[in-house]
PDB file of N, CA and C in Angstrom:
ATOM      1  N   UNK A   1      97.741 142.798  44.289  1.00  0.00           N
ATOM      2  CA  UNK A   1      98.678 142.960  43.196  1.00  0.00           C
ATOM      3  C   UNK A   1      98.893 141.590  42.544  1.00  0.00           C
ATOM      4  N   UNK A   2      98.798 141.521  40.972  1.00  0.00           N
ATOM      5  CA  UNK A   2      98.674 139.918  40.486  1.00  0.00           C
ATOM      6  C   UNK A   2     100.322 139.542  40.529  1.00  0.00           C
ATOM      7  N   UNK A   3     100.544 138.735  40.843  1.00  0.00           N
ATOM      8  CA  UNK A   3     101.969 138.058  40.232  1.00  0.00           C
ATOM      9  C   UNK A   3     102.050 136.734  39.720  1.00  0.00           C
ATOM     10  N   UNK A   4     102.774 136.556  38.602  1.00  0.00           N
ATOM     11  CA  UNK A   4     102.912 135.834  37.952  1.00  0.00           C
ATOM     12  C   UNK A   4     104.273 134.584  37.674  1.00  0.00           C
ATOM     13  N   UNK A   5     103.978 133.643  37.025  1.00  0.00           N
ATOM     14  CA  UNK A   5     104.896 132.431  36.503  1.00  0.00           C
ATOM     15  C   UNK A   5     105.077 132.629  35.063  1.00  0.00           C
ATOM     16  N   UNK A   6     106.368 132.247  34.945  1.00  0.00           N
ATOM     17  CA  UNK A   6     106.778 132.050  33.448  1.00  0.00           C
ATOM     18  C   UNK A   6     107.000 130.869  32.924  1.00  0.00           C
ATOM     19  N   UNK A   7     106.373 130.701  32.008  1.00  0.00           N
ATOM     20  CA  UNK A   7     106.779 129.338  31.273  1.00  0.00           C
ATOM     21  C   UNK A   7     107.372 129.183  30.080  1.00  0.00           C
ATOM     22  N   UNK A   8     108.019 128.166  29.468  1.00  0.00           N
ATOM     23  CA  UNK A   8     108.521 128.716  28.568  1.00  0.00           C
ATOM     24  C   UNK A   8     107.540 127.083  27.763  1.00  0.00           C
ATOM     25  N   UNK A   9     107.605 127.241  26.488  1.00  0.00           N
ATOM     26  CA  UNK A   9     107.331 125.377  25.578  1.00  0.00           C
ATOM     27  C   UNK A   9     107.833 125.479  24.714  1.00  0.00           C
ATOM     28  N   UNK A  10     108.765 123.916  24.828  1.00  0.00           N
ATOM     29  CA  UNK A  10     109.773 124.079  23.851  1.00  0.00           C
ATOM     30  C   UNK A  10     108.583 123.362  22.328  1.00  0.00           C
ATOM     31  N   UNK A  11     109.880 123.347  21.243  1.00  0.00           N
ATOM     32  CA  UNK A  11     109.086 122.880  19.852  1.00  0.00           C
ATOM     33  C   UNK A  11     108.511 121.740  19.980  1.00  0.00           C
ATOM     34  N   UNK A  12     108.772 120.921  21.260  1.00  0.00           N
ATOM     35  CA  UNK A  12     107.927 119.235  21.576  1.00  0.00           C
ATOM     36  C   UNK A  12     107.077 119.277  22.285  1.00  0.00           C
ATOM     37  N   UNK A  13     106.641 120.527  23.075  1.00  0.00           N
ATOM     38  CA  UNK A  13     105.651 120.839  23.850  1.00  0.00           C
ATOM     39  C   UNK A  13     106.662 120.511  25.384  1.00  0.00           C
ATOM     40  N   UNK A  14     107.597 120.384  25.706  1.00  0.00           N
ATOM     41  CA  UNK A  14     107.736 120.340  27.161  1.00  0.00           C
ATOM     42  C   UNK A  14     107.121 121.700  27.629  1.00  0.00           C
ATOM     43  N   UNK A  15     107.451 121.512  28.549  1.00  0.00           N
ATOM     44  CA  UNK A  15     106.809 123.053  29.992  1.00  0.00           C
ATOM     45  C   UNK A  15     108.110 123.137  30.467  1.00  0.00           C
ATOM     46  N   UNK A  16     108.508 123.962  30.463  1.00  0.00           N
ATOM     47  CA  UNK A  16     109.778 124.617  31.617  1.00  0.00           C
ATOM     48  C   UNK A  16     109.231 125.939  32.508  1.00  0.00           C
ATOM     49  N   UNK A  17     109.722 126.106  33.485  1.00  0.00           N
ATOM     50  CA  UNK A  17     109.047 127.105  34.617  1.00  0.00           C
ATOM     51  C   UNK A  17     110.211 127.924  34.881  1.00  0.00           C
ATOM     52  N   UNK A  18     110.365 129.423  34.685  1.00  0.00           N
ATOM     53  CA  UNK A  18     111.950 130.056  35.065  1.00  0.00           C
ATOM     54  C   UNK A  18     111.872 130.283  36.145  1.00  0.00           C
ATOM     55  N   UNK A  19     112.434 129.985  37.004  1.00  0.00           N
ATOM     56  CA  UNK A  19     112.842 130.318  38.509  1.00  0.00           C
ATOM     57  C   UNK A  19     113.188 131.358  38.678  1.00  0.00           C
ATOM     58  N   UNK A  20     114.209 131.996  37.825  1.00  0.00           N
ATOM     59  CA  UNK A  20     115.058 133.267  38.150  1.00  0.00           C
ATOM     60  C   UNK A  20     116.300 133.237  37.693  1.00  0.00           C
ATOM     61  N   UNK A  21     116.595 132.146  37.405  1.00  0.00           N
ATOM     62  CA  UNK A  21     117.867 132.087  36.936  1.00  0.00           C
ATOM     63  C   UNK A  21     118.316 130.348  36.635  1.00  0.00           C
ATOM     64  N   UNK A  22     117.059 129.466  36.189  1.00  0.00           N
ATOM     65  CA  UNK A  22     117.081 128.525  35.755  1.00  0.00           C
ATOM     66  C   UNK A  22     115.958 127.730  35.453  1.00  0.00           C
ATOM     67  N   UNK A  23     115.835 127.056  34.272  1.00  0.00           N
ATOM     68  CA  UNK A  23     114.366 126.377  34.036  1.00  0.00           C
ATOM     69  C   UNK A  23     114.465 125.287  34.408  1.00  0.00           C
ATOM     70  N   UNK A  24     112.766 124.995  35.232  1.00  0.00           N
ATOM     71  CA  UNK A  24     112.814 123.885  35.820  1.00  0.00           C
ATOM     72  C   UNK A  24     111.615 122.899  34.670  1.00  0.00           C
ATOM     73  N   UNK A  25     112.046 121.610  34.483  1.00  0.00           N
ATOM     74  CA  UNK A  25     110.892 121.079  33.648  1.00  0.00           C
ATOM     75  C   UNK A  25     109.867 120.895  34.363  1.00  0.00           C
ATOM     76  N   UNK A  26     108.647 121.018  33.310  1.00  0.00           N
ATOM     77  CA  UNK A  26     107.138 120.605  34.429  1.00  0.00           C
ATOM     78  C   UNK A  26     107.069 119.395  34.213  1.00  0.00           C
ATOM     79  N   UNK A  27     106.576 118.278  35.306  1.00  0.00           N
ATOM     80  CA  UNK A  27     106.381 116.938  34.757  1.00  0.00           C
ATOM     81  C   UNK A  27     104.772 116.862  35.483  1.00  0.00           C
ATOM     82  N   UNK A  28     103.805 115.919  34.639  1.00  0.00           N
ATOM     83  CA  UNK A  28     102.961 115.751  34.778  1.00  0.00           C
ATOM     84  C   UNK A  28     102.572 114.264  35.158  1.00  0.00           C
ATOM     85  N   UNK A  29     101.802 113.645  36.016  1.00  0.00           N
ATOM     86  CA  UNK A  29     101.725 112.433  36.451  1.00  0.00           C
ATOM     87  C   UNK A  29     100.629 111.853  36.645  1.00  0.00           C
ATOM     88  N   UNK A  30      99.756 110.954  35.747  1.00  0.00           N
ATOM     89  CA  UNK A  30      98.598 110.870  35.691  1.00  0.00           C
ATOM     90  C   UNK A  30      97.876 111.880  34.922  1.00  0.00           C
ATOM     91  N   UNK A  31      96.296 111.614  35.559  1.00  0.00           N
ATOM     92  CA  UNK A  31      95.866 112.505  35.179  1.00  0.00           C
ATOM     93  C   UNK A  31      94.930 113.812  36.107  1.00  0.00           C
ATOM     94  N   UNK A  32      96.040 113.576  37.072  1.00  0.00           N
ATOM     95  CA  UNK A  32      95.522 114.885  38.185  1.00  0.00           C
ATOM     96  C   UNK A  32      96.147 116.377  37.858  1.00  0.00           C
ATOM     97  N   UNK A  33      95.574 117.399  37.953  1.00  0.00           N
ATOM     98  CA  UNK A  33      96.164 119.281  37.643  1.00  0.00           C
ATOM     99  C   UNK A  33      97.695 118.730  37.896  1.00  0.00           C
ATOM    100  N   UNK A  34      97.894 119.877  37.119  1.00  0.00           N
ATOM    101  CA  UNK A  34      99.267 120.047  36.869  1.00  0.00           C
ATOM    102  C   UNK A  34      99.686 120.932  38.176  1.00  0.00           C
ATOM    103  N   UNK A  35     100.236 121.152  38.744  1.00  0.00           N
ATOM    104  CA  UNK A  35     100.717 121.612  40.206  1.00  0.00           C
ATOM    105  C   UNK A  35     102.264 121.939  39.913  1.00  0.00           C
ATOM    106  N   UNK A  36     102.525 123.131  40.362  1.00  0.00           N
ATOM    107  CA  UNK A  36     104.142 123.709  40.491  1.00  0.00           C
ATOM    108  C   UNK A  36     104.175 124.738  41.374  1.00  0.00           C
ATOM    109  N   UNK A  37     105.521 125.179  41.623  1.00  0.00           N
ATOM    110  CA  UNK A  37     105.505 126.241  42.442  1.00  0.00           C
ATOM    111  C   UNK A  37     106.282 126.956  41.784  1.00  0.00           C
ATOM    112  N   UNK A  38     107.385 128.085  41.978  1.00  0.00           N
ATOM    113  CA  UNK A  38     108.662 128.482  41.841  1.00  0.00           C
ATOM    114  C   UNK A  38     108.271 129.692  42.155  1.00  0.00           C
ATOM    115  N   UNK A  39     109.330 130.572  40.988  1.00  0.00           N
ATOM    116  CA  UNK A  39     109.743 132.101  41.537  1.00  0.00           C
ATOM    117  C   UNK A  39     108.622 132.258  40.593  1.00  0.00           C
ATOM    118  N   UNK A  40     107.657 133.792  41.781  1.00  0.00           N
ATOM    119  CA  UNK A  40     106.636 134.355  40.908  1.00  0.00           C
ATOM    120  C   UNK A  40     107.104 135.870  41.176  1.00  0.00           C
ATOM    121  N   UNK A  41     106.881 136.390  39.685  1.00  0.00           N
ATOM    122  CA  UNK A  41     107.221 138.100  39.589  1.00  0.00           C
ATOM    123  C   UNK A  41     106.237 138.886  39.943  1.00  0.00           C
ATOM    124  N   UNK A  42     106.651 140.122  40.366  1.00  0.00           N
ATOM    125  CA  UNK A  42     105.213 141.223  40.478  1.00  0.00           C
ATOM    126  C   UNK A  42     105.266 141.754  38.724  1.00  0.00           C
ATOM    127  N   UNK A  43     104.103 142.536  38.517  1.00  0.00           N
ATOM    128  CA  UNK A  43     104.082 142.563  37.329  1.00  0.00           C
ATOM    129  C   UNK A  43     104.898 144.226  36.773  1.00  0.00           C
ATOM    130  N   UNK A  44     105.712 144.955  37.909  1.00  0.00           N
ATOM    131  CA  UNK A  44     106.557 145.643  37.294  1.00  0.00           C
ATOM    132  C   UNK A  44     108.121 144.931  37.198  1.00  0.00           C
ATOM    133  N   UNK A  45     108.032 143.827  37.261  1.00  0.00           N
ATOM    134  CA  UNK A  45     109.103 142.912  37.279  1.00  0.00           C
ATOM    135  C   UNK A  45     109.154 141.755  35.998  1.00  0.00           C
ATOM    136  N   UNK A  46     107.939 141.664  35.728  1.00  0.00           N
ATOM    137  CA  UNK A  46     107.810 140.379  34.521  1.00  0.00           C
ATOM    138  C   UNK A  46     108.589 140.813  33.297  1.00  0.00           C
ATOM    139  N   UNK A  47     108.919 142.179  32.801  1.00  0.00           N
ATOM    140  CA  UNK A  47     109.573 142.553  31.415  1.00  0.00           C
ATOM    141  C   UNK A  47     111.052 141.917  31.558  1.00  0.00           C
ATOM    142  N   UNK A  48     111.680 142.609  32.540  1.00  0.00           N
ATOM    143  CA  UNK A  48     113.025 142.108  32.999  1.00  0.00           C
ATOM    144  C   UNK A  48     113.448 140.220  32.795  1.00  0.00           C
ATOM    145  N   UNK A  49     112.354 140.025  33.853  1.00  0.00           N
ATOM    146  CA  UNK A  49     112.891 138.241  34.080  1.00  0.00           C
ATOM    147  C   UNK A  49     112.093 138.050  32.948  1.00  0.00           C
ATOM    148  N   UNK A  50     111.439 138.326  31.858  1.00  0.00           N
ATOM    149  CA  UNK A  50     111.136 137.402  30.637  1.00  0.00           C
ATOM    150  C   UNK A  50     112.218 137.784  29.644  1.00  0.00           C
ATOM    151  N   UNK A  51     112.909 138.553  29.415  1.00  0.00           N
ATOM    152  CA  UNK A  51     114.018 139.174  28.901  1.00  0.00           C
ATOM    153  C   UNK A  51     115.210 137.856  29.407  1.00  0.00           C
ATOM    154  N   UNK A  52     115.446 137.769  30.740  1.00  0.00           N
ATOM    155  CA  UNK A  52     116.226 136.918  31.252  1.00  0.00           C
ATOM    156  C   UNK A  52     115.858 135.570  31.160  1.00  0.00           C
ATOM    157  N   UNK A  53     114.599 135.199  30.595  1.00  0.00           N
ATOM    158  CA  UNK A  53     114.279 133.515  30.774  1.00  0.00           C
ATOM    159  C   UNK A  53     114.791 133.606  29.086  1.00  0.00           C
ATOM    160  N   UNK A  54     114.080 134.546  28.329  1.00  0.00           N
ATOM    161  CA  UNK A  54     114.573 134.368  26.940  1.00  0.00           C
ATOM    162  C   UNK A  54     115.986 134.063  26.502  1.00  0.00           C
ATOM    163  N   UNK A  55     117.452 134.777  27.555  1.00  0.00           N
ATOM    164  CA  UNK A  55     118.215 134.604  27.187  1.00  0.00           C
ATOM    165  C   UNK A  55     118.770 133.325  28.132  1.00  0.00           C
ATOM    166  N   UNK A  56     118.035 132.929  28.971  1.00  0.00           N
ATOM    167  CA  UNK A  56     118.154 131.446  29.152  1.00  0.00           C
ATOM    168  C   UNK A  56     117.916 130.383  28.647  1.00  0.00           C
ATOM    169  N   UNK A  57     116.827 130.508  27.396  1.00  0.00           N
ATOM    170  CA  UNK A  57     116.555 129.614  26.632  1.00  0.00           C
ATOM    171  C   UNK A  57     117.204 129.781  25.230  1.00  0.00           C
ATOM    172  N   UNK A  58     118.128 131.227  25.326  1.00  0.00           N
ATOM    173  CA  UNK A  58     118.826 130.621  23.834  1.00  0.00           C
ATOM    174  C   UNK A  58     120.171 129.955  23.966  1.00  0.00           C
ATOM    175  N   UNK A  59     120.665 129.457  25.455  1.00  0.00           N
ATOM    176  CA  UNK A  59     121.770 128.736  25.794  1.00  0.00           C
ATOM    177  C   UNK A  59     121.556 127.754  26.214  1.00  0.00           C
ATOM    178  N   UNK A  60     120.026 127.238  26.249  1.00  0.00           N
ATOM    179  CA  UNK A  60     120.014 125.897  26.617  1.00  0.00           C
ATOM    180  C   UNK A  60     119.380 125.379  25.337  1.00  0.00           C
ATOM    181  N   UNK A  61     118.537 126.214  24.503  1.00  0.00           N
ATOM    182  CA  UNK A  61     117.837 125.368  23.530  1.00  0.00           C
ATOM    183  C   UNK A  61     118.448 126.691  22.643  1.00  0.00           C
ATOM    184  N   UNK A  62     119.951 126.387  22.228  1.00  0.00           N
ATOM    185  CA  UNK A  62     119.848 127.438  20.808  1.00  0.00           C
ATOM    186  C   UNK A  62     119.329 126.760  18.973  1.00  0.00           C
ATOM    187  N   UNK A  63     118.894 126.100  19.250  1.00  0.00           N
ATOM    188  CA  UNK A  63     118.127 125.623  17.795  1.00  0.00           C
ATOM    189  C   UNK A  63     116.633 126.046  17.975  1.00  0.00           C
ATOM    190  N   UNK A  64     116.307 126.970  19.088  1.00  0.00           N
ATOM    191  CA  UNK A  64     114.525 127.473  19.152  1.00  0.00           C
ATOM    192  C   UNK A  64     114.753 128.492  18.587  1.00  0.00           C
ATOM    193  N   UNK A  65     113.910 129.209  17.836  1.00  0.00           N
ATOM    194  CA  UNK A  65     114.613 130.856  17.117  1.00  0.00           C
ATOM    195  C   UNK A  65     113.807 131.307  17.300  1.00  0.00           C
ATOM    196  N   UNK A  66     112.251 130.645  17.745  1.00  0.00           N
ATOM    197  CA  UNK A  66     111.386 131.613  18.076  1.00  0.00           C
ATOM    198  C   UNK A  66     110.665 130.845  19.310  1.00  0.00           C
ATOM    199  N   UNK A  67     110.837 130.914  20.301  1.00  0.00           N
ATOM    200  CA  UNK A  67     110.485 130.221  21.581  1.00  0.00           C
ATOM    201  C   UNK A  67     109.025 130.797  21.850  1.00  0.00           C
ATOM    202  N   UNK A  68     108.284 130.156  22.292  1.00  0.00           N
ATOM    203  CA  UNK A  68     107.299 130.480  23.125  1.00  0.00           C
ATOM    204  C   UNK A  68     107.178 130.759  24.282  1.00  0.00           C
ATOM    205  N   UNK A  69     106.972 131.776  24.780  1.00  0.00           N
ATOM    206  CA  UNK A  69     107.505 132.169  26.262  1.00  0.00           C
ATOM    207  C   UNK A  69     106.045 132.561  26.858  1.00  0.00           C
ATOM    208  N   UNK A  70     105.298 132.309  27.541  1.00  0.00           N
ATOM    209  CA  UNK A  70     104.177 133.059  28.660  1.00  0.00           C
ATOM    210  C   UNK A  70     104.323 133.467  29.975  1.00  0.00           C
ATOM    211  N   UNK A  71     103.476 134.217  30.277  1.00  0.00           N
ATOM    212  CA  UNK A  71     103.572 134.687  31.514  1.00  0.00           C
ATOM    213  C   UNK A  71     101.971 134.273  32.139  1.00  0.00           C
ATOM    214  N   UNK A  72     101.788 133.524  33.340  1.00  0.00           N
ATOM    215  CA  UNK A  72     100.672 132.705  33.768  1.00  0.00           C
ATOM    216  C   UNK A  72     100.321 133.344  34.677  1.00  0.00           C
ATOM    217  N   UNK A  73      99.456 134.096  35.133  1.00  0.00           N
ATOM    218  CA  UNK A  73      98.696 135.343  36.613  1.00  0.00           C
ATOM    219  C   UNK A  73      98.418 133.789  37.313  1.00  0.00           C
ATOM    220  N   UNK A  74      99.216 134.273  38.312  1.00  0.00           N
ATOM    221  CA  UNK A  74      98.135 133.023  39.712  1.00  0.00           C
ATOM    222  C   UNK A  74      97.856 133.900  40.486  1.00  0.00           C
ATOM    223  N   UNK A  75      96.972 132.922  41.807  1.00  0.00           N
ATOM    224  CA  UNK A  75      95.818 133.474  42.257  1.00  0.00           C
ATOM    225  C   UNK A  75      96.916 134.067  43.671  1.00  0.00           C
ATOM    226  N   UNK A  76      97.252 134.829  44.239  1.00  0.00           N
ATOM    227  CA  UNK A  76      97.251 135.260  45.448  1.00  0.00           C
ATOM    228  C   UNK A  76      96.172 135.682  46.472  1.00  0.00           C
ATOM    229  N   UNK A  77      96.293 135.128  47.332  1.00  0.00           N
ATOM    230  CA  UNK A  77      96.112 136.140  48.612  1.00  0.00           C
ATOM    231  C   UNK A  77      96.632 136.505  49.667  1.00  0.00           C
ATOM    232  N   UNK A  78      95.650 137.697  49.336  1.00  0.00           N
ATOM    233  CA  UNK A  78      96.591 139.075  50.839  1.00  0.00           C
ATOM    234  C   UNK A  78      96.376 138.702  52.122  1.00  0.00           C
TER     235      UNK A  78
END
């Protein structure tokens, strides 16, 4: 079953990652992969918490009116 990360980029290009109930910034260091962890959804779950990252990002960034929000499949295994 795939599950997924949400990201959100703001209008400067940061990366934020929703946890579940808060965005974490991505920071990048050098020039090695970008590496994160957090809360990953199953995918009868991603409508809900992208609904909920959206209305997390119009109280932290309410000057975005149209946010960019994704949803990123990582790799599991069973």
């Amino acid at each position: 079953m795939p599950k997924y990360n949400i990201i959100y980029t703001t209008p400067h290009h940061d990366h934020y990652l929703w946890n579940g109930t808060s965005l974490n910034k991505l920071e990048k260091a050098g020039e090695g992969n970008l590496m994160f962890s957090g809360k990953s959804f199953k995918e009868e779950e991603l409508a809900d918490a992208m609904a909920d990252c959206k209305k997390a990002i119009t109280q932290s960034f309410p000057k975005d009116d149209a946010p960019e929000i994704k949803s990123v499949q990582i790799a599991v295994s069973d």
